[in-house]
PDB file of N, CA and C in Angstrom:
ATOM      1  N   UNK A   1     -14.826 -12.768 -42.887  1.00  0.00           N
ATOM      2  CA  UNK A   1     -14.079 -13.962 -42.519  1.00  0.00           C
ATOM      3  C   UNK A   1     -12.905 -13.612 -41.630  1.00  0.00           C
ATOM      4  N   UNK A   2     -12.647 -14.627 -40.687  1.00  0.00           N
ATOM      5  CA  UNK A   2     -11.820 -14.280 -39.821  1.00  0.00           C
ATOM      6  C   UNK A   2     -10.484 -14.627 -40.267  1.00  0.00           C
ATOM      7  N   UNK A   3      -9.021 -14.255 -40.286  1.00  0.00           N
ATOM      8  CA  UNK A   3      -8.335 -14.931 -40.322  1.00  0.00           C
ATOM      9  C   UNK A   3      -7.121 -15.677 -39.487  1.00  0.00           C
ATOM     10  N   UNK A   4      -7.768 -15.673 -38.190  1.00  0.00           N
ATOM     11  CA  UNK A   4      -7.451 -17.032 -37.060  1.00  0.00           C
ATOM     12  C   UNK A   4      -8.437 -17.912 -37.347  1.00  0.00           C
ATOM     13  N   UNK A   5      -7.369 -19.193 -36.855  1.00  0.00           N
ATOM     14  CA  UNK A   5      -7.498 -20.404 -36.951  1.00  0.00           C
ATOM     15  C   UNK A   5      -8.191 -20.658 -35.277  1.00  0.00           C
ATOM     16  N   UNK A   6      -9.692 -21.214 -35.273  1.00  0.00           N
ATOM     17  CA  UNK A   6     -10.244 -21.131 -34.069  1.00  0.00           C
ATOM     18  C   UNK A   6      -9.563 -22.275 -33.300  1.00  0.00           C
ATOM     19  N   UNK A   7      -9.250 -23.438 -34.114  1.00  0.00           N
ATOM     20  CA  UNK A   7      -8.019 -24.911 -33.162  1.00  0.00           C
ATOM     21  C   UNK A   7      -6.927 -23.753 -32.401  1.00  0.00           C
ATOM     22  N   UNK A   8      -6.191 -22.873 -33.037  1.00  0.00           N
ATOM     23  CA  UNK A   8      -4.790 -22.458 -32.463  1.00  0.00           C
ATOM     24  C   UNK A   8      -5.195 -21.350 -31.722  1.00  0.00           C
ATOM     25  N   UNK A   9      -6.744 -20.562 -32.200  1.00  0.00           N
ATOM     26  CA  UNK A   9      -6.899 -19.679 -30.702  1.00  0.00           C
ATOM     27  C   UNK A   9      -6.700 -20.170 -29.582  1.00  0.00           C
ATOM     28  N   UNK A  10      -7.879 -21.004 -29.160  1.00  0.00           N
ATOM     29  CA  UNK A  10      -8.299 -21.518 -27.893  1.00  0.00           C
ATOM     30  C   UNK A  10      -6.798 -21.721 -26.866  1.00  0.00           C
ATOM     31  N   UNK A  11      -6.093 -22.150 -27.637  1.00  0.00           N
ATOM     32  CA  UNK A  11      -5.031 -22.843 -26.861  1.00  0.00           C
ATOM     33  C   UNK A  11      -4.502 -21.576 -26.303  1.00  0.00           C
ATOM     34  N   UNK A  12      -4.081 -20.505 -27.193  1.00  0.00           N
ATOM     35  CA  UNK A  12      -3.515 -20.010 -26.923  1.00  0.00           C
ATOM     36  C   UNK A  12      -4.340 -18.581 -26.052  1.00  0.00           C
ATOM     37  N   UNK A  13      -5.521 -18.676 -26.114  1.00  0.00           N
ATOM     38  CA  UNK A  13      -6.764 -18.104 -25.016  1.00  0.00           C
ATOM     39  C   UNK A  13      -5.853 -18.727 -23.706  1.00  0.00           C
ATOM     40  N   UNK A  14      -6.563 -19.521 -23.732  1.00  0.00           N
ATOM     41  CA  UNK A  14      -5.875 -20.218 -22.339  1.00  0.00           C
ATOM     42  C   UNK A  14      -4.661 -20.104 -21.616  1.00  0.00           C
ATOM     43  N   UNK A  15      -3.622 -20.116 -22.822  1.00  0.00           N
ATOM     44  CA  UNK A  15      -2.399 -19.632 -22.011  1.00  0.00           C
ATOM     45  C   UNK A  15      -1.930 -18.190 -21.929  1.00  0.00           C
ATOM     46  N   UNK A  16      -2.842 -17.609 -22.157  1.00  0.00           N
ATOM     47  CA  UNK A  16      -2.870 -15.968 -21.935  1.00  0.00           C
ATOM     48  C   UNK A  16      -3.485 -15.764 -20.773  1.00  0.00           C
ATOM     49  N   UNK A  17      -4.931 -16.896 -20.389  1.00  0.00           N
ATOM     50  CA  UNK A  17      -5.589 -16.306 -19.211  1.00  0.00           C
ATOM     51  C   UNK A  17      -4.716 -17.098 -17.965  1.00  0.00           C
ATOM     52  N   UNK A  18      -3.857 -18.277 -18.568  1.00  0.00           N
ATOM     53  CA  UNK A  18      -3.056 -18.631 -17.045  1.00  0.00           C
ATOM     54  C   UNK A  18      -1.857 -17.664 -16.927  1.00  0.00           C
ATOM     55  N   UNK A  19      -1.040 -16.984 -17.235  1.00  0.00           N
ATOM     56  CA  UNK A  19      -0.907 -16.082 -17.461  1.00  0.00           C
ATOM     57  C   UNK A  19      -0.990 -15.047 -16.647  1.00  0.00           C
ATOM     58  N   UNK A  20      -2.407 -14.265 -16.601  1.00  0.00           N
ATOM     59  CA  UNK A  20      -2.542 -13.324 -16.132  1.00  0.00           C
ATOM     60  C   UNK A  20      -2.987 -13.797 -14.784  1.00  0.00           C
ATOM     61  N   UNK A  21      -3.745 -14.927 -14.645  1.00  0.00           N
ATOM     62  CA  UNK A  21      -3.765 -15.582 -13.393  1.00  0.00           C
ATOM     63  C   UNK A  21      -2.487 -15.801 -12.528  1.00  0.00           C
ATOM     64  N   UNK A  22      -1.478 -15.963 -13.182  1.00  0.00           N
ATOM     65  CA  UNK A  22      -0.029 -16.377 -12.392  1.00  0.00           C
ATOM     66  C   UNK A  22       0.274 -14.965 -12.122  1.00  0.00           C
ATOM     67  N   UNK A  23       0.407 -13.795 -12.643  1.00  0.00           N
ATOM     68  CA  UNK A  23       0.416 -12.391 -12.587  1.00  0.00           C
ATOM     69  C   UNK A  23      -0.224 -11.963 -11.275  1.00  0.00           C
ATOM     70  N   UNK A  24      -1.170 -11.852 -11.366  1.00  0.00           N
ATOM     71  CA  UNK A  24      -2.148 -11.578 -10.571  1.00  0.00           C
ATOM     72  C   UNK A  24      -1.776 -12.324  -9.346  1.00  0.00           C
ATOM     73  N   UNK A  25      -1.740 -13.933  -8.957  1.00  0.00           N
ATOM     74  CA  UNK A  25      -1.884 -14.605  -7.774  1.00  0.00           C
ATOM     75  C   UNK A  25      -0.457 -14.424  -6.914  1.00  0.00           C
ATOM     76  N   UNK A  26       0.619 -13.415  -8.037  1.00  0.00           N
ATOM     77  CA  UNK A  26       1.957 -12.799  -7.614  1.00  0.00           C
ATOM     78  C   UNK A  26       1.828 -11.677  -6.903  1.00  0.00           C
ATOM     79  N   UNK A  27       1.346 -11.300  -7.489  1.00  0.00           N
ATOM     80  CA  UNK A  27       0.861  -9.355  -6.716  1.00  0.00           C
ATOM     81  C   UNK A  27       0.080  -9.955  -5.081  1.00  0.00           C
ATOM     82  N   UNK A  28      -0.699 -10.765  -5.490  1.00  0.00           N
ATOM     83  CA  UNK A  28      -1.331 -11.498  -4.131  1.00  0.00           C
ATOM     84  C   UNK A  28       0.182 -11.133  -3.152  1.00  0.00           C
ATOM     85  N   UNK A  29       0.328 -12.258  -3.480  1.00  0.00           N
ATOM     86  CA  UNK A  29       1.574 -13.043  -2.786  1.00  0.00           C
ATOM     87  C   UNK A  29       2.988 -12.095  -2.011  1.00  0.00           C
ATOM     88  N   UNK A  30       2.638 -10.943  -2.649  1.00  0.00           N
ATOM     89  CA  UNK A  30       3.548  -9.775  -2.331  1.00  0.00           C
ATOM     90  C   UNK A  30       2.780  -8.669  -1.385  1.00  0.00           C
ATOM     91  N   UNK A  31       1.346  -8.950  -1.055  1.00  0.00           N
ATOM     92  CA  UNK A  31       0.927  -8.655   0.466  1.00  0.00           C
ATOM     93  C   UNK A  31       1.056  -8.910   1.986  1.00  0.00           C
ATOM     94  N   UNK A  32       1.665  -8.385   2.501  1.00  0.00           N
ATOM     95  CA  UNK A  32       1.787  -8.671   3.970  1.00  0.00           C
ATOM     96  C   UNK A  32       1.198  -8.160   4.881  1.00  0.00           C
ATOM     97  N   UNK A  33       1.441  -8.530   5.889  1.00  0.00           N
ATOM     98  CA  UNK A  33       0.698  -8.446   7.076  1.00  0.00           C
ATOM     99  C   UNK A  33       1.766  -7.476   8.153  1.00  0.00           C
ATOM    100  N   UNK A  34       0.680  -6.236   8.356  1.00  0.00           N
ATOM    101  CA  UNK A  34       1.731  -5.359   8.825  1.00  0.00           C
ATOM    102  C   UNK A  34       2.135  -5.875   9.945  1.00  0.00           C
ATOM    103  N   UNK A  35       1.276  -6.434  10.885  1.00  0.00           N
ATOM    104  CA  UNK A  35       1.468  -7.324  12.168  1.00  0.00           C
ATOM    105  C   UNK A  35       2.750  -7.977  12.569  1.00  0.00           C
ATOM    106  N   UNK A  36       3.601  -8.422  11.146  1.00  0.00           N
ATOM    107  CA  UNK A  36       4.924  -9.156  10.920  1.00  0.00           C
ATOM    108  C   UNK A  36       5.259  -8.126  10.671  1.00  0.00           C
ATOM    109  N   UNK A  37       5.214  -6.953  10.701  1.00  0.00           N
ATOM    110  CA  UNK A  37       6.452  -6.218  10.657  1.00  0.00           C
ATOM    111  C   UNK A  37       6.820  -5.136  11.944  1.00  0.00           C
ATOM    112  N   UNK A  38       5.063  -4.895  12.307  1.00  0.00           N
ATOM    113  CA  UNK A  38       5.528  -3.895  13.436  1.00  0.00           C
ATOM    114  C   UNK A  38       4.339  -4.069  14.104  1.00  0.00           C
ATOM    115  N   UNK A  39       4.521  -5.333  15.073  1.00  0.00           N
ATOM    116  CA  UNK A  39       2.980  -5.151  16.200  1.00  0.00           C
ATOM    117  C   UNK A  39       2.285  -3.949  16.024  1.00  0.00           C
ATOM    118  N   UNK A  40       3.569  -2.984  17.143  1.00  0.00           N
ATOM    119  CA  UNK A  40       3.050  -1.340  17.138  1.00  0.00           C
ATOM    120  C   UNK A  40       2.154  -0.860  16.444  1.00  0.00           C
ATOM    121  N   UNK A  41       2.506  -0.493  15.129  1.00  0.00           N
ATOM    122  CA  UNK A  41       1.916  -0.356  14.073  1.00  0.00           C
ATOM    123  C   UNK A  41       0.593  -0.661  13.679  1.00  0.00           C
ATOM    124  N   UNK A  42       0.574  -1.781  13.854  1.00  0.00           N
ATOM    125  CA  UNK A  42      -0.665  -2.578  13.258  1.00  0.00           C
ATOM    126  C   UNK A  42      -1.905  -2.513  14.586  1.00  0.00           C
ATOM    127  N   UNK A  43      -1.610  -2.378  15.885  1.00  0.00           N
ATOM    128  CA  UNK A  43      -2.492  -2.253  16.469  1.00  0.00           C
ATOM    129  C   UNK A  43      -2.648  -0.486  17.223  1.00  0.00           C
ATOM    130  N   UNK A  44      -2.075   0.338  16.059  1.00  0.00           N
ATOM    131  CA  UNK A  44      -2.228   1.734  16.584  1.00  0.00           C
ATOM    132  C   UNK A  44      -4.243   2.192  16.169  1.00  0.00           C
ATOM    133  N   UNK A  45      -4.569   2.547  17.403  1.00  0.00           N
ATOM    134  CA  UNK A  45      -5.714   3.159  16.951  1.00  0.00           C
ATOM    135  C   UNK A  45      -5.380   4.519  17.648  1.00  0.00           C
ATOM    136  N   UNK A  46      -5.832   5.348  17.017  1.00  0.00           N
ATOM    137  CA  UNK A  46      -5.691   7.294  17.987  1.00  0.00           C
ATOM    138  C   UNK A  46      -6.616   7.627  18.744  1.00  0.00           C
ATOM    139  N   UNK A  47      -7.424   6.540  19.051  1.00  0.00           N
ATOM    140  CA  UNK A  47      -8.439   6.413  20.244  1.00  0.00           C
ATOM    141  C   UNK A  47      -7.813   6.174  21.496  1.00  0.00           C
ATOM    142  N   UNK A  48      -6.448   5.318  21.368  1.00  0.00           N
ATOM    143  CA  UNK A  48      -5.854   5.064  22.259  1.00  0.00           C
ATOM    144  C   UNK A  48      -5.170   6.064  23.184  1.00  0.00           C
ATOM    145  N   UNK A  49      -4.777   7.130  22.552  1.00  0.00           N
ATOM    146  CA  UNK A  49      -3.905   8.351  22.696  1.00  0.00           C
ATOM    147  C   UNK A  49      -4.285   9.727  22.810  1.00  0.00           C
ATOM    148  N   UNK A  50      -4.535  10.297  24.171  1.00  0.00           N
ATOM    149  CA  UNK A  50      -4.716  11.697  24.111  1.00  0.00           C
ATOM    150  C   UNK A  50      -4.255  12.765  22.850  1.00  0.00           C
ATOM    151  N   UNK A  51      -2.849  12.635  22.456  1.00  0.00           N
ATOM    152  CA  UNK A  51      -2.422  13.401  21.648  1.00  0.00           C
ATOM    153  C   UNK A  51      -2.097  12.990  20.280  1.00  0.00           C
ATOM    154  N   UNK A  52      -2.893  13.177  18.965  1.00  0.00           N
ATOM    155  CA  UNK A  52      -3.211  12.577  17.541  1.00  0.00           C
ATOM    156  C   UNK A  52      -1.509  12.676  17.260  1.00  0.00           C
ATOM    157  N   UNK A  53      -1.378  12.165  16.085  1.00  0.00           N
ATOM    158  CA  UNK A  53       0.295  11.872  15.358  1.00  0.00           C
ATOM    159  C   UNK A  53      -0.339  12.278  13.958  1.00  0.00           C
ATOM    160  N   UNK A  54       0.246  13.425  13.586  1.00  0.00           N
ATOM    161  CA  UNK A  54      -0.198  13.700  12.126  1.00  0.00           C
ATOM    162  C   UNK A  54       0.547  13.337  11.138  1.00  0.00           C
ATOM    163  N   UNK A  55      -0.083  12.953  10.076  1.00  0.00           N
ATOM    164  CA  UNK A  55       0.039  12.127   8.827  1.00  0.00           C
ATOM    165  C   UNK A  55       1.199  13.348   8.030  1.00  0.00           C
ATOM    166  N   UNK A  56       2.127  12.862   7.742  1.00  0.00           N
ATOM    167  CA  UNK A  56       3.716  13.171   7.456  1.00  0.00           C
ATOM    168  C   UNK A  56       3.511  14.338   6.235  1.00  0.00           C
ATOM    169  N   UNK A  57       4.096  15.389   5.978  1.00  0.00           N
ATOM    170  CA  UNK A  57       3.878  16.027   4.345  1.00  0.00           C
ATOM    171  C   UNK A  57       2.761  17.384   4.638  1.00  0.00           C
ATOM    172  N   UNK A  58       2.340  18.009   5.653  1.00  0.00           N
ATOM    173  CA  UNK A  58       1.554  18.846   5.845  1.00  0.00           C
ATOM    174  C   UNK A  58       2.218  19.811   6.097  1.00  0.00           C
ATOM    175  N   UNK A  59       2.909  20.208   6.194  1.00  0.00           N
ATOM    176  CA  UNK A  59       3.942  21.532   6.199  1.00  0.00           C
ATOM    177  C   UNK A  59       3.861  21.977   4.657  1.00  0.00           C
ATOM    178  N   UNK A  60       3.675  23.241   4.732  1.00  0.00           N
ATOM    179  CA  UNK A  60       3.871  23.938   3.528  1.00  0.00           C
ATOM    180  C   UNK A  60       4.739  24.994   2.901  1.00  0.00           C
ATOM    181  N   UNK A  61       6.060  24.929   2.822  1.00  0.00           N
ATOM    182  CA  UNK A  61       7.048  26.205   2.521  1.00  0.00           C
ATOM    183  C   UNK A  61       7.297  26.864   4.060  1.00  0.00           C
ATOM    184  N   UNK A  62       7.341  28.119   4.053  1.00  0.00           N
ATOM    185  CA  UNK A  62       7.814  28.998   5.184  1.00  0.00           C
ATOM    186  C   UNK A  62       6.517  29.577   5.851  1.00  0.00           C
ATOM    187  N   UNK A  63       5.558  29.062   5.587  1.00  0.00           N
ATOM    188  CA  UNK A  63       3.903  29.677   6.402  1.00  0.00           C
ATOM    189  C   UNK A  63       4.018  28.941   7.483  1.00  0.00           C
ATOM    190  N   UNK A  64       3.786  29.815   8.418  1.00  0.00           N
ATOM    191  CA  UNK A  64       3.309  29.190   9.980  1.00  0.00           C
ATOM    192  C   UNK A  64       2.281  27.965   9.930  1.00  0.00           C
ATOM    193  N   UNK A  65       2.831  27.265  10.206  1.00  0.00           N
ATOM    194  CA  UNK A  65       1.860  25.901  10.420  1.00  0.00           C
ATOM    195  C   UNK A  65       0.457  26.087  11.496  1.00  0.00           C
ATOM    196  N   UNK A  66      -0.358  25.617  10.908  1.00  0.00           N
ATOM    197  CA  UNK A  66      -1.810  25.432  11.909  1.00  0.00           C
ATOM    198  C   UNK A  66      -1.905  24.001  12.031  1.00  0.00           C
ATOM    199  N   UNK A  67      -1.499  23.420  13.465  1.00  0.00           N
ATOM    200  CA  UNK A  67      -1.533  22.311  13.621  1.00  0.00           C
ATOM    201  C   UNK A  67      -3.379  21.834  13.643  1.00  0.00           C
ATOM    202  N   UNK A  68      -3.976  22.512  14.362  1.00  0.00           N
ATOM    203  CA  UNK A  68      -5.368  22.718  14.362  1.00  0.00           C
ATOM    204  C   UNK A  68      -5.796  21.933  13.453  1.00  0.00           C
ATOM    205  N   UNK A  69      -5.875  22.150  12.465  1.00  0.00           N
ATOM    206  CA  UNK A  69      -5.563  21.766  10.977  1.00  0.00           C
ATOM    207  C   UNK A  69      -5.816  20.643  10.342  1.00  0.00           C
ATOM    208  N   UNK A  70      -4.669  20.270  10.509  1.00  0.00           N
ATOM    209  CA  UNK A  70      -3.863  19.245   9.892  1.00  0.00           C
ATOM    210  C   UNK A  70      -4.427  18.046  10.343  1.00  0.00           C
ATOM    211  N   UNK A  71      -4.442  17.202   9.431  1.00  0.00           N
ATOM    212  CA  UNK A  71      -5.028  15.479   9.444  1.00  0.00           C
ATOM    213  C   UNK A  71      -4.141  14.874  10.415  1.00  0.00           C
ATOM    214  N   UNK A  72      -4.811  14.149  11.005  1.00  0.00           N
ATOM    215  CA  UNK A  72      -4.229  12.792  11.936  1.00  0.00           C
ATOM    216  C   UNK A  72      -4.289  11.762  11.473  1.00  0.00           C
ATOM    217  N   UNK A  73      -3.326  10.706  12.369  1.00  0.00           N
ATOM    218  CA  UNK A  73      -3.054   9.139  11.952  1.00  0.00           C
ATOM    219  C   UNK A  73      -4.379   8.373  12.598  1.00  0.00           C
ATOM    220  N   UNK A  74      -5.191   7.767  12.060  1.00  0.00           N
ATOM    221  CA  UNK A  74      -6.472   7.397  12.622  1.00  0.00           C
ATOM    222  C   UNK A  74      -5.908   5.707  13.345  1.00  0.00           C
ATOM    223  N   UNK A  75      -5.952   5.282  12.195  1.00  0.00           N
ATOM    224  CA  UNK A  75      -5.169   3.985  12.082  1.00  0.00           C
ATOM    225  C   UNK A  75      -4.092   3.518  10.956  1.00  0.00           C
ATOM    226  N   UNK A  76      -4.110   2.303  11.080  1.00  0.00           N
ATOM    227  CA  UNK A  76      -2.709   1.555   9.697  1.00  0.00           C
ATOM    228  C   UNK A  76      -3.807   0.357   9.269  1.00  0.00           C
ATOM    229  N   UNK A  77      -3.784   0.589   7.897  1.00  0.00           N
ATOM    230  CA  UNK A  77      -4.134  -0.666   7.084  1.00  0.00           C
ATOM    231  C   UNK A  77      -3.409  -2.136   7.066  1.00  0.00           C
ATOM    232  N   UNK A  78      -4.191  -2.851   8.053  1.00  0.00           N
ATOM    233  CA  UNK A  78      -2.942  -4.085   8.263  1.00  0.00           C
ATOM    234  C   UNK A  78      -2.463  -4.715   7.388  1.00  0.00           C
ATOM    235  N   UNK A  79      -2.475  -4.707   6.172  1.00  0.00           N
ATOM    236  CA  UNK A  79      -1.613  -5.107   5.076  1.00  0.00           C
ATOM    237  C   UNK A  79      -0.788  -3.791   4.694  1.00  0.00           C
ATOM    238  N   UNK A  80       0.830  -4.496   3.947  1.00  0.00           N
ATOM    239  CA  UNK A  80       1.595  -3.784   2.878  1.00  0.00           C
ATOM    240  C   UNK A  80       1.960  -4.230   1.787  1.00  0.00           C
ATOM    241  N   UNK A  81       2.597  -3.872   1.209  1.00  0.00           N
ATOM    242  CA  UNK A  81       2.710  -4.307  -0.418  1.00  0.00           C
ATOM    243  C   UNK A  81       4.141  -4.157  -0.163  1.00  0.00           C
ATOM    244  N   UNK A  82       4.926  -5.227  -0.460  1.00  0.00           N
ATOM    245  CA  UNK A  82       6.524  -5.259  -0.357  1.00  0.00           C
ATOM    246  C   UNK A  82       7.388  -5.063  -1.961  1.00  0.00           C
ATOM    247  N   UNK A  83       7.527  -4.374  -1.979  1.00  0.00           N
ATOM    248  CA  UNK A  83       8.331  -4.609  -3.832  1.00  0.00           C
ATOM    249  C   UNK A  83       9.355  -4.923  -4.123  1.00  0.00           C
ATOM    250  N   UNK A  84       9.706  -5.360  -4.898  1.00  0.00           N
ATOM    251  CA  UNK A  84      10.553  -6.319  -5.783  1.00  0.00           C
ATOM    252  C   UNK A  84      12.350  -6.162  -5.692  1.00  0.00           C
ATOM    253  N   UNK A  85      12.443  -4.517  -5.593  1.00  0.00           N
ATOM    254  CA  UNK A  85      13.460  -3.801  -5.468  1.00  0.00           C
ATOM    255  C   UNK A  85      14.541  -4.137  -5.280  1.00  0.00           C
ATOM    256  N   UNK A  86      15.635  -4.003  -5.520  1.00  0.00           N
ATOM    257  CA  UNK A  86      16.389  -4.176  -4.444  1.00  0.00           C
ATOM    258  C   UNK A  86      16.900  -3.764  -2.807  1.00  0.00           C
ATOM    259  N   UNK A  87      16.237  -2.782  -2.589  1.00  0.00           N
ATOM    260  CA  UNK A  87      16.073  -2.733  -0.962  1.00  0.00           C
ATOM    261  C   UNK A  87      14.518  -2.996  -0.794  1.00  0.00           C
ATOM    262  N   UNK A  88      13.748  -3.685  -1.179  1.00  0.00           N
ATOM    263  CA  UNK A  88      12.614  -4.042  -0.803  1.00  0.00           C
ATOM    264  C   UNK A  88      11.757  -3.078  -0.212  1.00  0.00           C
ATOM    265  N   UNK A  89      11.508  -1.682  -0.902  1.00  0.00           N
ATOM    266  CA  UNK A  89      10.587  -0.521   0.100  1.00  0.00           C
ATOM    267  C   UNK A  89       9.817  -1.067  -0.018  1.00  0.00           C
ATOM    268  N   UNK A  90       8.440  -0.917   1.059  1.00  0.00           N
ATOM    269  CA  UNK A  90       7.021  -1.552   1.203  1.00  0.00           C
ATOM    270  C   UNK A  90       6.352  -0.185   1.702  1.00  0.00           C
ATOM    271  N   UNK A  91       4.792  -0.027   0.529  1.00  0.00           N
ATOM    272  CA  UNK A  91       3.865   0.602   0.767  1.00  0.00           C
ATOM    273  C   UNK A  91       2.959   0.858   2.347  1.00  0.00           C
ATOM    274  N   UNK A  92       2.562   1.539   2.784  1.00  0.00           N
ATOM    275  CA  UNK A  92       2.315   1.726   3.821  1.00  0.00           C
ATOM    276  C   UNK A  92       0.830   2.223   3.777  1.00  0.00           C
ATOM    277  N   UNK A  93      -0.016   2.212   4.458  1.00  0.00           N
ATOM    278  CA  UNK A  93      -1.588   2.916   4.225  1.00  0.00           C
ATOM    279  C   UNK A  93      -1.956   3.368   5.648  1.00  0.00           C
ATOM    280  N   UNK A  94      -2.353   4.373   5.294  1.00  0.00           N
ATOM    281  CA  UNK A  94      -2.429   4.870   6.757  1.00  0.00           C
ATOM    282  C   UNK A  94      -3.973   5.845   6.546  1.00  0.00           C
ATOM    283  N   UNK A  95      -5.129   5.323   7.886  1.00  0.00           N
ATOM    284  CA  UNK A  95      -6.126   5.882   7.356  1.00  0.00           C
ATOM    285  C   UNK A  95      -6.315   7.132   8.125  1.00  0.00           C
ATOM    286  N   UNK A  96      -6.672   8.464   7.752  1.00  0.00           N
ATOM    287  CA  UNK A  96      -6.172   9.756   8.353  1.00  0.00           C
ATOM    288  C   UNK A  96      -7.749  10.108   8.457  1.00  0.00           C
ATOM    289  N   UNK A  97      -7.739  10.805   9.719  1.00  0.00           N
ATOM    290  CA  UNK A  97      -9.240  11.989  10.837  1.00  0.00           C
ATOM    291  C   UNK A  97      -9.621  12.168   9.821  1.00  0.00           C
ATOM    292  N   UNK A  98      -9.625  12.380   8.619  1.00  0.00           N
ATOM    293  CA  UNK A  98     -10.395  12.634   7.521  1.00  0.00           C
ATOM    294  C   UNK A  98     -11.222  11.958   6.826  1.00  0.00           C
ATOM    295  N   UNK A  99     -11.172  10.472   7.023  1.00  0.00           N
ATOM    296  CA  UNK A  99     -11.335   9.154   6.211  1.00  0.00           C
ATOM    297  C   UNK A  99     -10.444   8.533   4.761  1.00  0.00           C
ATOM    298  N   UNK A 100      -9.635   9.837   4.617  1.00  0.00           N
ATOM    299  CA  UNK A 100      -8.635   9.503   3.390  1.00  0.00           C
ATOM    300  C   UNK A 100      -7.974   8.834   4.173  1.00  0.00           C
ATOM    301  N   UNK A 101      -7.693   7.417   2.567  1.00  0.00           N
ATOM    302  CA  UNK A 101      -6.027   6.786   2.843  1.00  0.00           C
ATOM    303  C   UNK A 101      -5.109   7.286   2.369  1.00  0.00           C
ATOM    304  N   UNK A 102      -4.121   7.417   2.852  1.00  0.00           N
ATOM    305  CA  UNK A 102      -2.748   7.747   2.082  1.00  0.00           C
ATOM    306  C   UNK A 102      -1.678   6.817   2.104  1.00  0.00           C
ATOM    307  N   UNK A 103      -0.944   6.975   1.058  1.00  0.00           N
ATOM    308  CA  UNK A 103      -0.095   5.824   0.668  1.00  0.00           C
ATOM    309  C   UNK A 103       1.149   6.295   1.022  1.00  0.00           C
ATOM    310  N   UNK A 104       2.290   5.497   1.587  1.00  0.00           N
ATOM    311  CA  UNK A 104       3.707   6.321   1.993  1.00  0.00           C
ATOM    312  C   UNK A 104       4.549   4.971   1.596  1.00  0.00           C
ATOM    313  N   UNK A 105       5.423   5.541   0.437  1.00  0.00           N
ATOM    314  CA  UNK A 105       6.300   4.556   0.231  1.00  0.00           C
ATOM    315  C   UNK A 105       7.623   4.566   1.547  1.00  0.00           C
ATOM    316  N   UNK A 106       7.744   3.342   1.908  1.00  0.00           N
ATOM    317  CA  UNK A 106       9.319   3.252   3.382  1.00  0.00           C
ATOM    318  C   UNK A 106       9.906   2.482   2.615  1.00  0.00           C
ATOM    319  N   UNK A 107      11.409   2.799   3.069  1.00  0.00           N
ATOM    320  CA  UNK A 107      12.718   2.330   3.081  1.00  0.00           C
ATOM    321  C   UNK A 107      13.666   2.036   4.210  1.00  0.00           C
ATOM    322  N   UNK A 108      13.807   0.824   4.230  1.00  0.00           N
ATOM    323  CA  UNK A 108      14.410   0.943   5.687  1.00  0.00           C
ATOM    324  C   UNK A 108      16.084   0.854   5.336  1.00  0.00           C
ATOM    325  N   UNK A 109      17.265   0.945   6.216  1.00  0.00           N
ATOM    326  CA  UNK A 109      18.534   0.520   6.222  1.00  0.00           C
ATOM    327  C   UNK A 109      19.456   1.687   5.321  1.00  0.00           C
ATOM    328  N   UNK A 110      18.694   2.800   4.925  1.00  0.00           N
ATOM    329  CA  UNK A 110      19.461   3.357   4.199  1.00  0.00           C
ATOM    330  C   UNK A 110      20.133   4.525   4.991  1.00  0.00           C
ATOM    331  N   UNK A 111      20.676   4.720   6.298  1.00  0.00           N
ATOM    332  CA  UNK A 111      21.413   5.435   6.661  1.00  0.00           C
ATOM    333  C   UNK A 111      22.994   5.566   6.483  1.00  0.00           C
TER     334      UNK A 111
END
């Protein structure tokens, strides 16, 4: 035997799944369009450009770098994810010569 009351579930089913629906249609809502933030950006392809722009963090300690190497900026995922913060950093996706995405949290104004 159960001991919920199936009248006082339901209701409260429901206002658990609006809920996670209002949750959810928030996270939506906190996607942008990189386009509004940086034309540039949003219409970079490395097709465009003789010389690739490599994806930030590939340096390793005091070893001679092999640029050779190292992943390029392919394109930008035209959406970002803006957060809540108080300086509002927004996620960045950037798809690299490799086919990996990588994620780069920015901050702007903090000089």
């Amino acid at each position: 035997r159960s001991c919920v009351d199936k009248k006082e579930a339901i209701p409260e089913l429901f206002k658990l799944k609006d809920e996670i629906t209002a949750k959810y249609l928030a996270r939506l809502s906190k996607m942008n369009k990189l386009q509004d933030y940086s034309p540039f950006l949003a219409s970079y392809l490395s097709t465009n450009y003789p010389i690739g722009v490599e994806i930030p963090g590939q340096y390793k300690g005091f070893e001679r770098p092999n640029p050779s190497r190292h992943i390029t900026i392919s394109c930008f995922e035209p959406t970002i994810r803006i957060f809540t913060s108080l300086r509002k950093p927004y996620e960045l996706r950037i798809l690299g010569s490799d086919g990996k995405r990588y994620k780069f949290l920015v901050k702007a104004g903090e000089d």
